[in-house]
C-alpha atoms as a PDB file:
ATOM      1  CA  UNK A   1      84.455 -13.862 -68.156  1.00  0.00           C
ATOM      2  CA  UNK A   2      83.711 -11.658 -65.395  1.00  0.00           C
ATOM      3  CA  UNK A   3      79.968 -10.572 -66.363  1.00  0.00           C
ATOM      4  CA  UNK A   4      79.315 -14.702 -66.634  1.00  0.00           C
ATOM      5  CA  UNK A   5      81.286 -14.956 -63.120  1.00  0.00           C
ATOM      6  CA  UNK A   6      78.951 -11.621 -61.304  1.00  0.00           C
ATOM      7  CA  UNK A   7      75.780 -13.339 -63.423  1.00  0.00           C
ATOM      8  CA  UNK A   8      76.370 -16.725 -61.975  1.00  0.00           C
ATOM      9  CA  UNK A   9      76.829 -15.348 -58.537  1.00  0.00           C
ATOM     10  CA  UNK A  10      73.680 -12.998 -58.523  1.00  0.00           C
ATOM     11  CA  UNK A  11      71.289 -16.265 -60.099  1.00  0.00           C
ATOM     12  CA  UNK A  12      72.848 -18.509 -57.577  1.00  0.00           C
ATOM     13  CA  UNK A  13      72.114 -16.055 -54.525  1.00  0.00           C
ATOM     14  CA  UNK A  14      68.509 -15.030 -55.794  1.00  0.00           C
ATOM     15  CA  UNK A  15      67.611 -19.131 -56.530  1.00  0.00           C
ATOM     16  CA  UNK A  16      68.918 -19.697 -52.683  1.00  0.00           C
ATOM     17  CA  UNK A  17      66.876 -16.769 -51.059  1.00  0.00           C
ATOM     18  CA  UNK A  18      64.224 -18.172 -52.899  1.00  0.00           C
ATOM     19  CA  UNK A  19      64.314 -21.726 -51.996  1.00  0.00           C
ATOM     20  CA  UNK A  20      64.918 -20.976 -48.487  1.00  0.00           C
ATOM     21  CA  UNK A  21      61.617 -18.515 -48.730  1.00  0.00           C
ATOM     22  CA  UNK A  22      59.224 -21.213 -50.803  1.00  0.00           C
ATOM     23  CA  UNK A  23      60.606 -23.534 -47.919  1.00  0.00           C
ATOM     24  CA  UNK A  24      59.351 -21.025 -44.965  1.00  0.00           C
ATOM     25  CA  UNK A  25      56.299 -20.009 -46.742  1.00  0.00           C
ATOM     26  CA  UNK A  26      54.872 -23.455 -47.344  1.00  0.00           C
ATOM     27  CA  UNK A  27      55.757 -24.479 -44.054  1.00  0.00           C
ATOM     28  CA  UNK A  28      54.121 -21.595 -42.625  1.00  0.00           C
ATOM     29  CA  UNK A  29      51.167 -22.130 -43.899  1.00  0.00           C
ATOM     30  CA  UNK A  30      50.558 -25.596 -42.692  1.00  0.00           C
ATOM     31  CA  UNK A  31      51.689 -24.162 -38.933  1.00  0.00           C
ATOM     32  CA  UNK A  32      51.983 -20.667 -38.288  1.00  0.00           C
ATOM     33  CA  UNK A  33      53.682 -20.851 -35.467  1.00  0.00           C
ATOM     34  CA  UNK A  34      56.710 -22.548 -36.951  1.00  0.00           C
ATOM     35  CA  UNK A  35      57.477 -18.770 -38.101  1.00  0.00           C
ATOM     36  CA  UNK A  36      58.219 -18.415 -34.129  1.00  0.00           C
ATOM     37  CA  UNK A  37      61.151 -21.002 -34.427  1.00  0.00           C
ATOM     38  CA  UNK A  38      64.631 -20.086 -35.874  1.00  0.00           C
ATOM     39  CA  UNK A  39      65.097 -20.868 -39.933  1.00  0.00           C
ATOM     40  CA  UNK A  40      67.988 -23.243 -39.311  1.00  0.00           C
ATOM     41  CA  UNK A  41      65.741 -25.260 -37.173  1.00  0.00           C
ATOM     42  CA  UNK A  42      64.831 -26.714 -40.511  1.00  0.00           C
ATOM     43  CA  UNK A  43      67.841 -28.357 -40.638  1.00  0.00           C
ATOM     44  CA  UNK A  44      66.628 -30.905 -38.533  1.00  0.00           C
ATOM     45  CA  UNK A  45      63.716 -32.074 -40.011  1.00  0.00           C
ATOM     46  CA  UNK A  46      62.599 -33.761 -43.113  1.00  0.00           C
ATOM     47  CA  UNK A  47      63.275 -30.538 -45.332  1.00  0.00           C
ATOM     48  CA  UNK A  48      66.923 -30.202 -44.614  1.00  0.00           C
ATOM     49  CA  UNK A  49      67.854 -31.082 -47.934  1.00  0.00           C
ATOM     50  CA  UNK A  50      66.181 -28.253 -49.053  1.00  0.00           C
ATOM     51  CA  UNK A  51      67.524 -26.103 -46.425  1.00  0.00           C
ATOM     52  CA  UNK A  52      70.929 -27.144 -46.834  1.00  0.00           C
ATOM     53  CA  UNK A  53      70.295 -26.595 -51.210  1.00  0.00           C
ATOM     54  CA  UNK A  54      68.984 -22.923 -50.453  1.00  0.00           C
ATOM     55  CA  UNK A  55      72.204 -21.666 -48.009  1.00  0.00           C
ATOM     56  CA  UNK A  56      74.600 -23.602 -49.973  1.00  0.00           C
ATOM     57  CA  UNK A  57      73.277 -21.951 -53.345  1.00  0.00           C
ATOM     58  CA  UNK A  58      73.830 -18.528 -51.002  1.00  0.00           C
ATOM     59  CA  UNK A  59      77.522 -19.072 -50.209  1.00  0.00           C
ATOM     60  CA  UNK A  60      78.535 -20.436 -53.879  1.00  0.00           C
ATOM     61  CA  UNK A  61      76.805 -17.007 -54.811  1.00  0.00           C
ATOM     62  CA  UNK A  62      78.396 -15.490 -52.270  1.00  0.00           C
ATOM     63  CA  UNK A  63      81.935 -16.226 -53.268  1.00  0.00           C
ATOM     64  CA  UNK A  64      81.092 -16.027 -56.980  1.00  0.00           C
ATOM     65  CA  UNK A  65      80.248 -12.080 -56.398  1.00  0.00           C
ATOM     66  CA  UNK A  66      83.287 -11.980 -54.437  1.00  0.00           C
ATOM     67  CA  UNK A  67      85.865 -13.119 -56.859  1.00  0.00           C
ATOM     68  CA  UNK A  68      84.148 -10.462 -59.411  1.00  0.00           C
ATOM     69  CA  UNK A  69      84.353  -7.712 -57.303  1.00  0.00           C
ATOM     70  CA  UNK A  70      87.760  -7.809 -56.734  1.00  0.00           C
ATOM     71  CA  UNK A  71      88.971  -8.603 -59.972  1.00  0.00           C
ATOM     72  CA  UNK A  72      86.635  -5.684 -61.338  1.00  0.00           C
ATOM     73  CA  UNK A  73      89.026  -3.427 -58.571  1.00  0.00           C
ATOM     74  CA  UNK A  74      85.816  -2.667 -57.080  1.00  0.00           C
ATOM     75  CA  UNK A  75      87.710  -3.863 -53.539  1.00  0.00           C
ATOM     76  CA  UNK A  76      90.889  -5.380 -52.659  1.00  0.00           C
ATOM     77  CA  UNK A  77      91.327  -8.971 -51.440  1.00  0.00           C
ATOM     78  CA  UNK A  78      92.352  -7.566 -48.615  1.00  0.00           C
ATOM     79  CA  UNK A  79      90.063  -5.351 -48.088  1.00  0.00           C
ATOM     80  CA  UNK A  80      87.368  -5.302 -45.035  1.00  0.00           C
ATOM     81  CA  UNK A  81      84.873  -5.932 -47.317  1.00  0.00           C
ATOM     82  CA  UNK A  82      86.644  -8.665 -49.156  1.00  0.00           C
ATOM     83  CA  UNK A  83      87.357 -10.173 -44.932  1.00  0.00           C
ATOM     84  CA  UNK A  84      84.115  -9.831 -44.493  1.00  0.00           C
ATOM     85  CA  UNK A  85      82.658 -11.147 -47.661  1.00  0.00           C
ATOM     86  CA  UNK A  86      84.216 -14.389 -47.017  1.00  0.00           C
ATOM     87  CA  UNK A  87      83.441 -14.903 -43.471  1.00  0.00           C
ATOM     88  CA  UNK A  88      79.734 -14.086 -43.992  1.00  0.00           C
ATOM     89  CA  UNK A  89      80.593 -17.111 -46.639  1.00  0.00           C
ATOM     90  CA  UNK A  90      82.643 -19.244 -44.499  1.00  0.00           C
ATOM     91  CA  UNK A  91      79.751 -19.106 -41.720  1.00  0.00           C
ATOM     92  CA  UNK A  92      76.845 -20.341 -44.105  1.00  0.00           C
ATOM     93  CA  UNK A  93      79.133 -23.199 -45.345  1.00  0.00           C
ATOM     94  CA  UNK A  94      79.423 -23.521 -41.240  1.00  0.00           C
ATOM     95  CA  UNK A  95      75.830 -23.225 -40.555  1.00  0.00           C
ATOM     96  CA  UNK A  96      74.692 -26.233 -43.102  1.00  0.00           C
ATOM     97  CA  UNK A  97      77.084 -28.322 -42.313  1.00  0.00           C
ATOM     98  CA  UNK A  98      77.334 -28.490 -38.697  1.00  0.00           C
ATOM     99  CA  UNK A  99      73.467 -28.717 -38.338  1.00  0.00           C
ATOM    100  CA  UNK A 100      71.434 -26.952 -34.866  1.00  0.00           C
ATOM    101  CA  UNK A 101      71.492 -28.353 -31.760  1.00  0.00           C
ATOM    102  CA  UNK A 102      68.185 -30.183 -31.261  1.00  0.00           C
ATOM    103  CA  UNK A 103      67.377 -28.861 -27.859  1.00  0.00           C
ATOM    104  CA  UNK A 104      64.294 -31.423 -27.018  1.00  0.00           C
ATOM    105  CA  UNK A 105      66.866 -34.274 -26.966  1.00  0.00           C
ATOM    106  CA  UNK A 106      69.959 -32.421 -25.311  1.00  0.00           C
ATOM    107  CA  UNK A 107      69.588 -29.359 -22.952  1.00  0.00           C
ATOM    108  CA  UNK A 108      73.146 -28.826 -22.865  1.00  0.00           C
ATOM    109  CA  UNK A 109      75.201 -27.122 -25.751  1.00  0.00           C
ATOM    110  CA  UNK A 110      76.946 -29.216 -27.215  1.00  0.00           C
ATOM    111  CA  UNK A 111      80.177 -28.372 -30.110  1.00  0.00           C
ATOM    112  CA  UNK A 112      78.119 -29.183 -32.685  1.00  0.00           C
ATOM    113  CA  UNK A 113      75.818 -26.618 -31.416  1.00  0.00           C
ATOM    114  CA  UNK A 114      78.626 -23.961 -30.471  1.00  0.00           C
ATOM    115  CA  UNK A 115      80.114 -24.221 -33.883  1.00  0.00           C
ATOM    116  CA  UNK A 116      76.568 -23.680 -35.444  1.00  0.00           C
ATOM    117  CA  UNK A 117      76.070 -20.749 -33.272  1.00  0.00           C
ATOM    118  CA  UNK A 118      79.074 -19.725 -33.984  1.00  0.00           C
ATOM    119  CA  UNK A 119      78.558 -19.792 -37.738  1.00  0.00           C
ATOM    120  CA  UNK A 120      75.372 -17.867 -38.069  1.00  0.00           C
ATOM    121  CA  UNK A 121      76.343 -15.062 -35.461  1.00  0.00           C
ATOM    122  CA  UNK A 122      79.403 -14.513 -37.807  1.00  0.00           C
ATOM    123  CA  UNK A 123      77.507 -14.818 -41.002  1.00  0.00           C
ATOM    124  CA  UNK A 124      74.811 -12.209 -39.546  1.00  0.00           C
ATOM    125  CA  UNK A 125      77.429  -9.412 -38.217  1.00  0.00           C
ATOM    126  CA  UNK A 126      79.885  -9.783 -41.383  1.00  0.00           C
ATOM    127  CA  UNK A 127      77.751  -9.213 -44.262  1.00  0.00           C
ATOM    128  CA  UNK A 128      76.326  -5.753 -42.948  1.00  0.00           C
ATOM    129  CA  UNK A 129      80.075  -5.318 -42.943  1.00  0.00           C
ATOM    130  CA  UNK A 130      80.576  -6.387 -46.318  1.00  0.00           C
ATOM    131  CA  UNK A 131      78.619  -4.338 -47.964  1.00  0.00           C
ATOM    132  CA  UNK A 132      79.144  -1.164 -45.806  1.00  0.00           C
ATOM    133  CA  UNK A 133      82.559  -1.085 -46.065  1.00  0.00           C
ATOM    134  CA  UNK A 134      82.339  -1.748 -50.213  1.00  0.00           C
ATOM    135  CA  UNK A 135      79.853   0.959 -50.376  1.00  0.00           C
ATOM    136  CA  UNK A 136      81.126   3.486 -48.482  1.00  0.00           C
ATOM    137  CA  UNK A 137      84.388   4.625 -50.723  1.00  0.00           C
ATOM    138  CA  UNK A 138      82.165   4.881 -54.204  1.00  0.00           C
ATOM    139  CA  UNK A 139      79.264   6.899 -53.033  1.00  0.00           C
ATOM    140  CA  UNK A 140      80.533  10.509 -54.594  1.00  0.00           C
ATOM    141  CA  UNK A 141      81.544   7.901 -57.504  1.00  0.00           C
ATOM    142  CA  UNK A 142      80.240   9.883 -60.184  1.00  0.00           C
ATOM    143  CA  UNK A 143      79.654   6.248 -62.634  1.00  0.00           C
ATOM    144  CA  UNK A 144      79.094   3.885 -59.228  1.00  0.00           C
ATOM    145  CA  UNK A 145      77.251   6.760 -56.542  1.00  0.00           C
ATOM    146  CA  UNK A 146      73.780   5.038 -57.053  1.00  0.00           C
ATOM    147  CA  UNK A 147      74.984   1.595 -56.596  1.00  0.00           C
ATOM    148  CA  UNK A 148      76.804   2.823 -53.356  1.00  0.00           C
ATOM    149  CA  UNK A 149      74.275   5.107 -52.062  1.00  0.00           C
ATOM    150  CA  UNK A 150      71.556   1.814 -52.306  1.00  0.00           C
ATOM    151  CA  UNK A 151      73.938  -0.651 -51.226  1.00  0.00           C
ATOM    152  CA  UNK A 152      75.058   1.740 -48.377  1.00  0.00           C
ATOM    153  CA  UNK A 153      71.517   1.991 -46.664  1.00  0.00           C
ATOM    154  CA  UNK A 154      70.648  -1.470 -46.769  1.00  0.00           C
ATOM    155  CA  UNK A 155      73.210  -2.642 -45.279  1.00  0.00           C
ATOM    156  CA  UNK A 156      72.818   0.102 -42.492  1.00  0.00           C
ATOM    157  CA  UNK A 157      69.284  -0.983 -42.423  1.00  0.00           C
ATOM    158  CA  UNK A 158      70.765  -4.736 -41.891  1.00  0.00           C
ATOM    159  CA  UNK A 159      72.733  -3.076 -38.401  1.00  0.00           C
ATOM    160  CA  UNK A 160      69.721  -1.651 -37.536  1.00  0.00           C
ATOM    161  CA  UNK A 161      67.954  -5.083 -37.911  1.00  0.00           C
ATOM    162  CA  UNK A 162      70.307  -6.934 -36.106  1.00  0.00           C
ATOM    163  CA  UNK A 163      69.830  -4.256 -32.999  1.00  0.00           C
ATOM    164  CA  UNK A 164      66.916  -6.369 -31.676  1.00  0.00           C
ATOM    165  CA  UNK A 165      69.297  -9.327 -31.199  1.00  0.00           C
ATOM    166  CA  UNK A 166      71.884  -7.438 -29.572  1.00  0.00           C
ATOM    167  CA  UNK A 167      69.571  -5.784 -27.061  1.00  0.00           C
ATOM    168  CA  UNK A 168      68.002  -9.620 -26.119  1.00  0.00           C
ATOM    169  CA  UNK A 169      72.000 -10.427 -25.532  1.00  0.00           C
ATOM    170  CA  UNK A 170      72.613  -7.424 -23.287  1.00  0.00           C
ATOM    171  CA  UNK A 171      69.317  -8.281 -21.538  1.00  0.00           C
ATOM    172  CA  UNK A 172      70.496 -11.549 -21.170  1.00  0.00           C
ATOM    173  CA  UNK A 173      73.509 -10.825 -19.676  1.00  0.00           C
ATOM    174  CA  UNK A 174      72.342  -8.615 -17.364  1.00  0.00           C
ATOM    175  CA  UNK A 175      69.119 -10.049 -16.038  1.00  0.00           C
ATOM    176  CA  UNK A 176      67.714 -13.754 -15.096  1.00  0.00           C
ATOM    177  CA  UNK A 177      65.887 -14.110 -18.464  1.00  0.00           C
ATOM    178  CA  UNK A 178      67.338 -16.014 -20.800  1.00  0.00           C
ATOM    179  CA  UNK A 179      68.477 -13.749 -24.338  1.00  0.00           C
ATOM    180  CA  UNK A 180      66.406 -16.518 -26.481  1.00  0.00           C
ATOM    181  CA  UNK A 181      63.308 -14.925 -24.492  1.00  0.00           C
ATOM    182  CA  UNK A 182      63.663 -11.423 -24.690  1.00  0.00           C
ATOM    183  CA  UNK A 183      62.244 -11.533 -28.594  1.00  0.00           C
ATOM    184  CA  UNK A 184      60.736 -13.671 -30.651  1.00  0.00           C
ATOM    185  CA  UNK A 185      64.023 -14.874 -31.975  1.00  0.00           C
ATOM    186  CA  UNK A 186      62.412 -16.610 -35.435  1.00  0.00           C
ATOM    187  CA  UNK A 187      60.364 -13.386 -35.993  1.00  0.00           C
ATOM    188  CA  UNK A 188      63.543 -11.045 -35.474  1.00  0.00           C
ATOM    189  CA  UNK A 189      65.848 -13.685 -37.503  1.00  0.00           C
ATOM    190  CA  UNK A 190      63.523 -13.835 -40.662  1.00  0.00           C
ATOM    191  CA  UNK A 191      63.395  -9.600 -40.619  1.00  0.00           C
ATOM    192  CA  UNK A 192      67.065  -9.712 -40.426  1.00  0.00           C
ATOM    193  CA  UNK A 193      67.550 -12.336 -42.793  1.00  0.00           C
ATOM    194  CA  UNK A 194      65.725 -10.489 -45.653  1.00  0.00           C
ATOM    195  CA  UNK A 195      67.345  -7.258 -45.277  1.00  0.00           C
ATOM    196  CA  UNK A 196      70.606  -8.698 -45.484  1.00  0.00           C
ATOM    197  CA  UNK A 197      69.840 -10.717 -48.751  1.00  0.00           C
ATOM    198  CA  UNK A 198      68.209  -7.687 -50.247  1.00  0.00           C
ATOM    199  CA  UNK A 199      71.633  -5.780 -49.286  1.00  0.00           C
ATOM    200  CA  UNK A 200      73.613  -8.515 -50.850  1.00  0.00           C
ATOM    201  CA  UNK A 201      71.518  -8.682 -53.887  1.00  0.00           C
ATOM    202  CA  UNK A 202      72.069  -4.933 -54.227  1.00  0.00           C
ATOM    203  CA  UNK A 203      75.472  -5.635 -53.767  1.00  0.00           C
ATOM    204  CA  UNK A 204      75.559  -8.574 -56.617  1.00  0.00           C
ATOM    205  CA  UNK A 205      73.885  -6.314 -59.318  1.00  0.00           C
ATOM    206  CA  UNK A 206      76.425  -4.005 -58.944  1.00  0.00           C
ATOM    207  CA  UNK A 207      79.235  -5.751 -59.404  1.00  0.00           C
ATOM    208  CA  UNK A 208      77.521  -7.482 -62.588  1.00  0.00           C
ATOM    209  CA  UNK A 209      76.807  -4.219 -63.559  1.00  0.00           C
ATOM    210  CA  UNK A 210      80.362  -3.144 -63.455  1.00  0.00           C
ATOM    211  CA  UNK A 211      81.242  -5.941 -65.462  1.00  0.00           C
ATOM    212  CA  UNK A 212      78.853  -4.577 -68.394  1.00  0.00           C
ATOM    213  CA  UNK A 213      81.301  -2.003 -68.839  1.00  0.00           C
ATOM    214  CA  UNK A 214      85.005  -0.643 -68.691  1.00  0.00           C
ATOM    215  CA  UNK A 215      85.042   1.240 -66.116  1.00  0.00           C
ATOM    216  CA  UNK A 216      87.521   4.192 -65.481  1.00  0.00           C
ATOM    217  CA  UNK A 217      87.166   4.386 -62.081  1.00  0.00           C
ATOM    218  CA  UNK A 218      89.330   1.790 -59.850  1.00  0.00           C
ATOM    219  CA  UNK A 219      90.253   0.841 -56.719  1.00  0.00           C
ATOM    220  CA  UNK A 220      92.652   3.638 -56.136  1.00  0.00           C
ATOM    221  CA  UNK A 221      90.390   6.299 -57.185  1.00  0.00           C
ATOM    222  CA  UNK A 222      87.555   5.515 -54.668  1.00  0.00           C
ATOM    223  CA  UNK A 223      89.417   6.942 -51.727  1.00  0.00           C
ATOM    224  CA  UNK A 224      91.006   4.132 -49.532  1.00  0.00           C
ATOM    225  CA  UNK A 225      89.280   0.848 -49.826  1.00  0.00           C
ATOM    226  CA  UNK A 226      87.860   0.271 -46.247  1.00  0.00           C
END
């Protein structure tokens, strides 16, 4: 039951990344320059469906590896990872279906807009969280410490991809120019975005992998579950 749940969750997440990559590549090659824009801009044009089909097939996958993970002890529900997990969940369900402001009819931020703001910021900062905090309590697991050791550096290499947008915040925040302009937001966003699929990917095979077999190690023998 639990190696068809983890299965299910890793083919749903790897069919999203890749319809949401098809989606950018094609695009991108009829206009370059759309690769400057933000990925959930495409959620206002004709290809929203598909836009909507790709994050949507993310979160499902998401919650799928979620549910296995914690019934494989591999975190507690209420675990920081397992908070984390489901906000990084919570704010692609967010960012689909409270769609981006289109600034070239409104200049003013709108709720709609605030909420999908909202949504991606969480969904960027909690899955680096995710996947830290699962990582971190099995890497001197003597069955698990490859897993963990993997999973651990991408999702530090997901903070350290996020930096960029933090830094354009502070800028903003302390100078006249706007944050949006301090980077190119849809080159930084795309980097980001990959790393933190790859780390959740990493994430997904391990917990299918843990369903494969019975393992002896469990959530009280990793340490204390972050």
């Amino acid at each position: 039951m639990q190696t068809r749940l983890a299965s299910l969750g890793l083919l749903s997440i790897l069919l999203g990344a890749a319809t949401v990559v098809v989606l950018d590549v094609v695009t991108a090659l009829g206009s370059p320059s759309h690769l400057r824009r933000t990925i959930s801009e495409y959620g206002l044009g004709a290809q929203q469906w598909v836009f909507t089909a790709g994050v949507l097939l993310l979160a499902v996958g998401s919650g799928a590896v979620l549910v296995a993970a914690v019934r494989q002890s591999l975190l507690r529900a209420s675990s920081v990872a397992a908070v984390a997990m489901t906000l990084w969940t919570v704010g692609l369900i967010a960012v689909v279906a409270v769609p981006k402001q289109d600034w070239s009819n409104d200049a003013t931020l709108g709720l709609g807009g605030a909420v999908h703001r909202a949504g991606a910021a969480v969904a960027f900062v909690s899955i680096p969280v995710a996947v830290i905090a699962l990582a971190a309590p099995w890497i001197r697991s003597s069955e698990w410490a490859r897993h963990a050791r993997r999973t651990f550096v991408l999702g530090v290499l997901s903070v350290v991809a996020i930096a960029p947008i933090g830094y354009a915040l502070f800028v903003g925040m302390t100078t006249s120019t706007p944050w949006y302009r301090v980077v190119t937001l849809g080159h930084v966003e795309r980097i980001l975005v990959v790393v933190e699929v790859i780390a959740l990917i990493s994430l997904a095979w391990w917990v299918r992998a843990s369903t494969l077999r019975e393992s002896p190690h469990r959530v009280g023998d990793a340490v204390h579950q972050l």
